[in-house]
Each structure stands twice: as C-alpha cells, then as structure tokens.
Protein backbone atom coordinates (compact mmCIF):
# COMPACT_ATOMS: atom_id res chain seq x y z
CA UNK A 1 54.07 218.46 85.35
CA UNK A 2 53.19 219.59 89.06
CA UNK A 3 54.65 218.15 91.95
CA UNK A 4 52.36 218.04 95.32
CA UNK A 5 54.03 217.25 98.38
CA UNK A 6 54.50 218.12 102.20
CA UNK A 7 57.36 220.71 102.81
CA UNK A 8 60.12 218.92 104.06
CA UNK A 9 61.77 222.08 105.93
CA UNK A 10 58.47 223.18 107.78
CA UNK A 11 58.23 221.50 112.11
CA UNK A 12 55.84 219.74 113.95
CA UNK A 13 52.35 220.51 113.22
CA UNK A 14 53.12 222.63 109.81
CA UNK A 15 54.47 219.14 108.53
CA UNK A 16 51.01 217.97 107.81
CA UNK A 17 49.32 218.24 104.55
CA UNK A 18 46.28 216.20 104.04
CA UNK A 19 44.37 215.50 100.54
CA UNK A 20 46.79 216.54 97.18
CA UNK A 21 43.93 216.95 94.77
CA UNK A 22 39.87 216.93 96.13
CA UNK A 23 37.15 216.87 93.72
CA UNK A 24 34.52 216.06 96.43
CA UNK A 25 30.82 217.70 97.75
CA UNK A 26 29.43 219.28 94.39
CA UNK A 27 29.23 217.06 90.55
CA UNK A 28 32.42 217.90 88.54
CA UNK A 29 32.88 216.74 84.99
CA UNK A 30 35.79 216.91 81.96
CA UNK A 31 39.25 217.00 84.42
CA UNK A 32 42.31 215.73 82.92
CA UNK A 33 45.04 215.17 85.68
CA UNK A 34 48.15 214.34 83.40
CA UNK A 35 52.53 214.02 84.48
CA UNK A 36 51.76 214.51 88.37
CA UNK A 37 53.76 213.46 91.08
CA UNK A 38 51.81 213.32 94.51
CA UNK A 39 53.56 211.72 97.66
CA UNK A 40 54.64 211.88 101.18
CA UNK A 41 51.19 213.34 102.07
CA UNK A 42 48.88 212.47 105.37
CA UNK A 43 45.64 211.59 103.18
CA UNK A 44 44.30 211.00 100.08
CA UNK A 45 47.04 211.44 96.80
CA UNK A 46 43.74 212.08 95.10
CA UNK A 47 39.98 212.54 96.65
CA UNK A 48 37.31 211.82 94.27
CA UNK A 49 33.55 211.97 94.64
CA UNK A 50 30.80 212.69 91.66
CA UNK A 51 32.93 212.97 88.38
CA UNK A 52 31.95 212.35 84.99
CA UNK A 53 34.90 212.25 82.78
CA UNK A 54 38.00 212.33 84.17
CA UNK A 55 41.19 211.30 83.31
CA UNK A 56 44.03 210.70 85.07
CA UNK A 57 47.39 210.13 83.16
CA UNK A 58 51.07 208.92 83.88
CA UNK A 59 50.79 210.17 87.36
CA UNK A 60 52.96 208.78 90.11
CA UNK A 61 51.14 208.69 93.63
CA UNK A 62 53.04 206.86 96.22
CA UNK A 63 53.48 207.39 100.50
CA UNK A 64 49.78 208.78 100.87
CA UNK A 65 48.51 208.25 104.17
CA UNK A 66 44.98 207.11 103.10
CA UNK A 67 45.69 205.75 100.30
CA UNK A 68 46.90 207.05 96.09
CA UNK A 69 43.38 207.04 94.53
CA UNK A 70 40.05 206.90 96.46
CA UNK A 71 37.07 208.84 97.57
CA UNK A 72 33.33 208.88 99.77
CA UNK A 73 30.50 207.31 98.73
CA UNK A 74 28.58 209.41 96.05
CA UNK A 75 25.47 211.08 95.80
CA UNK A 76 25.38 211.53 92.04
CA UNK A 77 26.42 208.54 90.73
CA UNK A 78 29.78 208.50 91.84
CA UNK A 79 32.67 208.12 89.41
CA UNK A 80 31.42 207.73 85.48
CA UNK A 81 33.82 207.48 82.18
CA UNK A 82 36.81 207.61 84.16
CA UNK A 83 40.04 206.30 82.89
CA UNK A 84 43.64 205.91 84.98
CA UNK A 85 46.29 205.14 82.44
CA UNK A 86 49.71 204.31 82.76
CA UNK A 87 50.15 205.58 86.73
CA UNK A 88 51.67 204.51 89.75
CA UNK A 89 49.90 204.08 92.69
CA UNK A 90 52.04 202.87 95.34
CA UNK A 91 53.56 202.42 99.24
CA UNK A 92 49.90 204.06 100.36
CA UNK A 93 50.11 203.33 104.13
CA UNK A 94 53.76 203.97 104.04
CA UNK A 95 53.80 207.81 105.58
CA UNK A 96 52.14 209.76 107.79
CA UNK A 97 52.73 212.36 109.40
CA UNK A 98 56.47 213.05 108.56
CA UNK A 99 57.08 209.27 109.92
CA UNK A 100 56.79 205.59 108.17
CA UNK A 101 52.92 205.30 108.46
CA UNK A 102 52.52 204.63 112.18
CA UNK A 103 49.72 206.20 114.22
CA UNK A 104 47.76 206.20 110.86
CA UNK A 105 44.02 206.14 111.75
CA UNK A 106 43.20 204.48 108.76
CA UNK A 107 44.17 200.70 108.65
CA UNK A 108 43.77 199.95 104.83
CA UNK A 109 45.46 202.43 102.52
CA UNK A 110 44.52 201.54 99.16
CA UNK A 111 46.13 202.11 95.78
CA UNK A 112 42.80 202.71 93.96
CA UNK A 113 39.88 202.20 96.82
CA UNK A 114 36.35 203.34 95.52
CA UNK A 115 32.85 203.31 96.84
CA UNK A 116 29.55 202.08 94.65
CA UNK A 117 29.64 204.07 91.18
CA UNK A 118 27.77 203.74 88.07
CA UNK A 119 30.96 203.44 86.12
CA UNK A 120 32.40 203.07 83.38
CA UNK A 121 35.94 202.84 85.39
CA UNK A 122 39.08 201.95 83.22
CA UNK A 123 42.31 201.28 84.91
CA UNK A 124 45.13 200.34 82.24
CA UNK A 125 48.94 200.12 82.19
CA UNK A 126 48.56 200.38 86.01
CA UNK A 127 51.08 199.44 88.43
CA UNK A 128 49.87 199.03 91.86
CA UNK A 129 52.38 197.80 94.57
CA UNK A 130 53.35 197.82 98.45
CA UNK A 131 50.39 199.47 99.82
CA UNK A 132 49.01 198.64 103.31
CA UNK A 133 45.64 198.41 102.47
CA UNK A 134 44.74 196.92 98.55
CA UNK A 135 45.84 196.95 95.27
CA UNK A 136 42.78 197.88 93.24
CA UNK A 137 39.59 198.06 94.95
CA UNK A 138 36.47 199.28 92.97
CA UNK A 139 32.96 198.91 93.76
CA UNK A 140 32.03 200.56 90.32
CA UNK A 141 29.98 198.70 87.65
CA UNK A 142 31.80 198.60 84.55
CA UNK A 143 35.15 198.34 85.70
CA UNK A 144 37.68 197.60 83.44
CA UNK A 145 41.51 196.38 84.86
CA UNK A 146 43.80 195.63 81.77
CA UNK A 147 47.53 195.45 81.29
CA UNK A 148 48.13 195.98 84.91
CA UNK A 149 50.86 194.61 87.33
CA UNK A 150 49.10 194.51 91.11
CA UNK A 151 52.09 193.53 93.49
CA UNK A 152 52.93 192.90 96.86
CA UNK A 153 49.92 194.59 98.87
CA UNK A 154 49.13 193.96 102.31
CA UNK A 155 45.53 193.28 102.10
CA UNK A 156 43.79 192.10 98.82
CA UNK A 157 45.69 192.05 95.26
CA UNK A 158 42.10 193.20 93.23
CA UNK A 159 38.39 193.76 94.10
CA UNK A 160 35.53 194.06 92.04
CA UNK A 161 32.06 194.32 93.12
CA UNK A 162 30.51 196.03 90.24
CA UNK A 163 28.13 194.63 87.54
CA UNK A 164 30.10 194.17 83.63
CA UNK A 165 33.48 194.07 85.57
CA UNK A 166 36.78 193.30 83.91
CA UNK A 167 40.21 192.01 84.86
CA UNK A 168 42.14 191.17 81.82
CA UNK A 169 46.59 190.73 80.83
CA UNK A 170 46.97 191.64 84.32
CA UNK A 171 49.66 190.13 87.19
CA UNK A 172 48.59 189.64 90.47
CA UNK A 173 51.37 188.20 93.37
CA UNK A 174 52.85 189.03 96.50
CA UNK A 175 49.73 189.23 98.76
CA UNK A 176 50.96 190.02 102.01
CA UNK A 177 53.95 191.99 100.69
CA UNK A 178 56.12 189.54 102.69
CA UNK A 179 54.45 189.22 106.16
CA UNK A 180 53.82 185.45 106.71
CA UNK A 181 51.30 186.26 109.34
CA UNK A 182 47.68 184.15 108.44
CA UNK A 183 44.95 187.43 106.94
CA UNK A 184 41.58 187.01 105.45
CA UNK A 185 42.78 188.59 101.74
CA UNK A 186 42.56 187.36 98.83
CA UNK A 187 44.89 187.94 95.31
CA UNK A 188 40.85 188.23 93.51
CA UNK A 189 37.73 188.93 95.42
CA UNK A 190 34.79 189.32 94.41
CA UNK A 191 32.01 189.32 97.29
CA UNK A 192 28.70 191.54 98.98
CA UNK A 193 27.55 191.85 94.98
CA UNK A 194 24.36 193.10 95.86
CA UNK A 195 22.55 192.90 92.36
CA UNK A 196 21.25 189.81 90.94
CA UNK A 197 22.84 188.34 87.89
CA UNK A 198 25.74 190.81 88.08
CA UNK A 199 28.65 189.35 85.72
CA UNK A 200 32.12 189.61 86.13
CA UNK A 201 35.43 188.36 83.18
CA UNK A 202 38.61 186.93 84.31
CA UNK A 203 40.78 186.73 81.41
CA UNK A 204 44.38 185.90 80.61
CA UNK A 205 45.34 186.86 84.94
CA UNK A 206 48.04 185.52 86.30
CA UNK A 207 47.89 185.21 90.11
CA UNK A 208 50.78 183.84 92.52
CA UNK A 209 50.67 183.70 96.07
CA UNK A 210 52.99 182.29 98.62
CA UNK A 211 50.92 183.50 102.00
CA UNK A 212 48.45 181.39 103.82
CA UNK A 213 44.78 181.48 102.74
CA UNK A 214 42.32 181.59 99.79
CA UNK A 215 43.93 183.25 96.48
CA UNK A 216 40.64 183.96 95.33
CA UNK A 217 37.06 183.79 96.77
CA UNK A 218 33.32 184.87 95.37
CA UNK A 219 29.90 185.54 96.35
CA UNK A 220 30.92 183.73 100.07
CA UNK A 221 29.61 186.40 102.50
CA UNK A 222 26.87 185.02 104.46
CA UNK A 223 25.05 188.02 103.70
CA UNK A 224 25.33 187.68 99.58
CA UNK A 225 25.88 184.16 98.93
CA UNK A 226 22.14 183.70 98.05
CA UNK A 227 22.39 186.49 95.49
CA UNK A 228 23.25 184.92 91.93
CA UNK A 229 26.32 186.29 89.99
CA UNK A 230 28.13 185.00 86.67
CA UNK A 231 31.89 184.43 86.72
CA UNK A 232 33.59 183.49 83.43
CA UNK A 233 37.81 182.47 84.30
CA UNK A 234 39.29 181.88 80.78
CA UNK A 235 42.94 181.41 80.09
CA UNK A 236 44.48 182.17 83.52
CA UNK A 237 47.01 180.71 86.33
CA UNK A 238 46.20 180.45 89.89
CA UNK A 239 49.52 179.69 91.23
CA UNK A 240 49.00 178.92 95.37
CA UNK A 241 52.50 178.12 96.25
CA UNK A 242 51.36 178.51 100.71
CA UNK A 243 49.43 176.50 102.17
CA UNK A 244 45.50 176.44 101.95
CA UNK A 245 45.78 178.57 98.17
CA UNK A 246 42.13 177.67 97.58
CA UNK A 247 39.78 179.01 95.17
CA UNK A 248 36.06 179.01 97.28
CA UNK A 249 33.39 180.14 95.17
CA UNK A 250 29.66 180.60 96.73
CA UNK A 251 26.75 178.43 95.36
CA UNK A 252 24.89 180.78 94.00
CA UNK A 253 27.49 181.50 91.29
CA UNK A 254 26.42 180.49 87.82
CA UNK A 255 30.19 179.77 86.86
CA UNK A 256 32.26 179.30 83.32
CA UNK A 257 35.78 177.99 84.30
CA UNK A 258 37.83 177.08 80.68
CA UNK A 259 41.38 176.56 79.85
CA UNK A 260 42.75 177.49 83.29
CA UNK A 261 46.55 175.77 84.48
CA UNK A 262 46.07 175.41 88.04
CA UNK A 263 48.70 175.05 90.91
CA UNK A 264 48.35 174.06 94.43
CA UNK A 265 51.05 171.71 96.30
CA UNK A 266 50.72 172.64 100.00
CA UNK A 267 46.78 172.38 99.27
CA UNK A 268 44.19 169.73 100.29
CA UNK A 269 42.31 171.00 96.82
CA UNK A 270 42.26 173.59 94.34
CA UNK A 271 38.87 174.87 94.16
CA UNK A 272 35.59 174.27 95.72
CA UNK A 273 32.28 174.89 94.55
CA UNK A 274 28.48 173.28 94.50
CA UNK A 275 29.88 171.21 97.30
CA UNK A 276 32.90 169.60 95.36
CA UNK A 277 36.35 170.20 96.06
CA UNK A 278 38.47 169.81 92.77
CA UNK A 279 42.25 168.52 93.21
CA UNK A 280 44.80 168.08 90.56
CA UNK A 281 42.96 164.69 90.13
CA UNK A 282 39.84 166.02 88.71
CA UNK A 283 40.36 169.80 87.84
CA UNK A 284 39.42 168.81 83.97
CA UNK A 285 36.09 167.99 85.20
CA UNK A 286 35.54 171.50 86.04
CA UNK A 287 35.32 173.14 82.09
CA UNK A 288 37.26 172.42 79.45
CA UNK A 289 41.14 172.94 79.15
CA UNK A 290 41.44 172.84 82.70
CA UNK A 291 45.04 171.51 83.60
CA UNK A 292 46.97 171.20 86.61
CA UNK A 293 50.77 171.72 86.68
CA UNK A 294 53.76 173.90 87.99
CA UNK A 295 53.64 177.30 85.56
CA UNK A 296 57.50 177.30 85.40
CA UNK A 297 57.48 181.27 86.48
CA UNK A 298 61.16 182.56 85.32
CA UNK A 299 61.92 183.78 89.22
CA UNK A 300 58.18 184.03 91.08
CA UNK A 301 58.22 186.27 94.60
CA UNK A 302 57.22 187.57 97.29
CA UNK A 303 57.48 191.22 99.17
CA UNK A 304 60.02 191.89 96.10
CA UNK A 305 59.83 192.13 91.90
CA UNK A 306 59.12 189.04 90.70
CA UNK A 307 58.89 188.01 86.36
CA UNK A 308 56.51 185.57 85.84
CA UNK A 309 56.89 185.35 82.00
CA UNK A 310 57.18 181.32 81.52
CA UNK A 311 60.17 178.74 81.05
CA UNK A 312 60.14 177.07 78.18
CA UNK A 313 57.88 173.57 78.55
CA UNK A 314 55.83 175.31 81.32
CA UNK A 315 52.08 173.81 80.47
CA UNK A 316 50.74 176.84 80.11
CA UNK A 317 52.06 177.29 76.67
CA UNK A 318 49.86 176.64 73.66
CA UNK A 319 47.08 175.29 76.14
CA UNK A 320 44.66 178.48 75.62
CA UNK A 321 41.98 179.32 73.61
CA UNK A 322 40.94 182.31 71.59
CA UNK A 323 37.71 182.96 72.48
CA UNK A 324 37.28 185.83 74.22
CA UNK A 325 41.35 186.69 74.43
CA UNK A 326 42.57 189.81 74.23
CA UNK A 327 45.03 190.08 70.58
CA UNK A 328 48.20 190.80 73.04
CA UNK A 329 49.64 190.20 76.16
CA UNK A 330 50.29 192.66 79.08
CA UNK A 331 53.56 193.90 77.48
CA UNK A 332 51.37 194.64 74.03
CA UNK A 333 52.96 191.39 72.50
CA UNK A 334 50.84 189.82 69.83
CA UNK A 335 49.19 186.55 70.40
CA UNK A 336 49.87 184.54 67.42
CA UNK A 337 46.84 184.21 65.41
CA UNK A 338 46.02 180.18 63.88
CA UNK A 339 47.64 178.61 67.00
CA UNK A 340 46.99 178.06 71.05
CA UNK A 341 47.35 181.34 72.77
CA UNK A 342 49.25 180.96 76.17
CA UNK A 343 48.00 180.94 79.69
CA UNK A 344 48.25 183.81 81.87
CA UNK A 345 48.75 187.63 81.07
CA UNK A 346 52.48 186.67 79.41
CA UNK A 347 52.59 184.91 75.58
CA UNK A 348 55.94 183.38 75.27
C-alpha cells in the first residue's frame, strides 16, 4: 500500500528520481512486494538482480524511464522462484525526466526485461501494454507466462529464451502500438537459445498483428540457428492482418505444430520452415488440426483495447484438442470437458 513516485512540486534537477525499488549487488531471498504503485520515475519501477523467492503482487508500475520490471545480468543465478501476479506493467518509455520520455538514453523500456536466470519465473494475470521497448522479455529458464494480456508495445509482444519456457491463455496484439513504420519485432520470439535441446510450449495464445513483418520467428539468428531447440504450438491463432505476418522458424528446430487456425491475407505464406513455405493451401500438412481461416475477433486493434473473444461460427470453435490444454481460459472460464476445446486463449 506504498506509493513511489517523483515529487511533482520539486524544479529542475530535484525532479529526478531514478530506480523505485533496487535489490541489486549482494544475493537477497524471501521479499514480498504486494499493493504498490510505482510511476513517473527516470529508471527502473523495480531493479532486480540475485533473488530467490520473491514475489511481487497486484502492483501497478507504469511511466518508468527504463522500463516497470528489469535488472543486470546476475552473478548468482539471477532471479529463482519468482512469481509476478496480477500487476501492471505499463507506458515504460513514456517519462523521463519530468517530460514524455524524450532524451531517454535507453531506447527499449521494457515491461518485464530480464537477463539469463536459472528460473523458475512465473508471470500470471499480467497485463503488459504501451511500453517503448517490450512486453515481456525473459531470458530465464523456466519461465512461465499464463493468463496474461501483452498489448500494444513498441518493440516485441513476448520473449523467451530460457530452457522449460511457457506461454499459455495469454493475448498478444498491437505490436507497434500504432506506428506503421516497418521494425524487426516480433508478437513471439524466441531466438540466441544458446543450449542445445532447450524446449519451449505455446499453448492456447492468441496473437494479432496489423504492422509489417514476421509475427513470430525462432532459432533464426545466424549465430544460433545451428543450435537445436523444441517448439510445441498447440491450440493457438496467429492472426497477421499487415503485410508479410510470417511465421519463420530456423532449421534446426525440432518442431510440433497441432490444431493451430491460421490467418494471413496480405501474406505470400503463413509459415516457413525446413525450406517450405506453408499457405492456406497446405497449412494441414504441417501437424494435425491445422486450419486456415479469418478468427472472427469481436472488434481486433491496434495502438488501442481490442476483445478478441470470437463471433459465433469463427473456425476456431470446437477445432482444439485437449491434450496438453490448460482446464480454463484466460478469464478462468472452464473448458468444457467431453467436447473440442476452442482455439486461442478465449473459450466461447
């Protein structure tokens, strides 16, 4: 129940206030951060290092210069058993300074932005939105993203990089946050995995993009591309609604790609991999339940709130499969049990 900010009546220089919580240099362990409100801050809403067990719990951290949640590299295993439930992180990027975020040194504010850590790293219930840099970016192992709403960030909607990673029920759109200039993002990446046989779960994600350029790309870096990684998509919707909304994954991916409604119209193809590009023609060939079709989003956007739960007779409904499903949706609706689960992090 603590509010950290800047003091709006100070001038000039006294303006500045730089990190609102630092847990950096020495190990810390067993921190529960719980009903904050950090914003309008030049740095970090929260600098984290080496901590084993920490919690972090229906905070709101929005209009930090460097970004709501991220820390240095560390030098004891970085951030373990670490859970971020039900918080905002938001509009990073947006201040700095006492102005709107210009003159910022730091290009990429995050909303979550971590360095290698041995993990476990839970983010639930999570949303992230409008920040300059990316939504969630963790280079833990073990990461875990479920139930979250990533929206409208400048760079890339989420990044894993980290062995045993997650993303499950969660809604990714907006990339760009409503600049139609051409970027390198993605809505997913997952790239520079530097250990062999690393595996990553993409489950019940529903992605929408309206910008120019891959919505999701793996294991592509010239650097990494020989290293091989597992990817398992099940039950999602990659929605590519600009032009060139590819999926590129790198050859050394062993990949699982089942019961997946795909939609590209302003693309030459949907996804490429092994050297095949696969269209709405021949997207079944790529696993099982793969479909192509228009997700019928109830009002899908773009630098503003979209809902993506679907229309009735979008072709996402019914078309899933159990295995592997979460028992409910991002809103903690139940799946029905005996029948086709739906597509995408929404049941109807």
């Amino acid at each position: 129940n603590l509010e950290i900010t800047h003091d709006d009546t100070a001038t000039d220089d006294d303006i500045w206030f730089r990190d609102g919580i630092e847990i950096l240099r020495k190990p810390s362990s067993h921190i529960i951060l719980k009903d904050l409100y950090i914003h309008h801050i030049d740095e970090m809403g929260i600098n984290i290092q080496d901590v084993n067990n920490l919690q972090i719990i229906n905070c709101r951290i929005e209009y930090c210069g460097f970004g709501a949640i991220g820390g240095p590299e560390g030098k004891h295993g970085g951030l373990r058993n670490v859970k971020i439930e039900k918080c905002r992180l938001s509009y990073s990027g947006h201040y700095y300074q006492g102005g709107d975020g210009s003159g910022n040194p730091y290009d990429r504010p995050d909303g979550f932005g971590i360095e290698p850590s041995q993990g476990p790293v839970e983010i639930v219930d999570t949303i992230a939105e409008h920040n300059k840099g990316d939504g969630l970016d963790s280079k833990a192992e073990k990461t875990y993203i479920r139930r979250c709403i990533v929206a409208n960030n400048s760079c890339d909607g989420v990044k894993i990089w980290g062995d045993g990673s997650k993303v499950e029920n969660t809604l990714i759109y907006g990339r760009g946050d409503g600049d139609p200039s051409e970027t390198p993002w993605g809505s997913i990446v997952i790239d520079q995995v530097e250990k062999e046989n690393a595996r990553f779960e993409i489950v019940n994600v529903t992605v929408d993009s309206e910008v120019f350029g891959s919505i999701m790309y793996v294991q592509i870096d010239a650097s990494y591309k020989e290293i091989p990684i597992q990817i398992i998509i099940r039950n999602s919707i990659f929605c590519g609604r600009g032009n060139n909304n590819t999926i590129d994954i790198g050859e050394s991916v062993d990949l699982i790609v089942e019961n997946n409604l795909f939609y590209a119209p302003k693309s030459n193809y949907i996804l490429s991999y092994k050297g095949e590009e696969y269209t709405s023609q021949n997207i079944g060939n790529l696993g099982k339940g793969n479909i192509y079709g228009d997700p019928l989003f109830i009002s899908p956007a773009w630098g503003k709130v979209g809902d993506y739960h679907l229309k009735d007779g979008s072709p996402a409904i019914d078309k899933g499969t159990s295995i592997g499903a979460p028992n409910h949706d991002l809103e903690g609706k139940p799946r029905p049990k005996g029948k086709g689960y739906d597509m995408g992090c929404y049941e109807k």
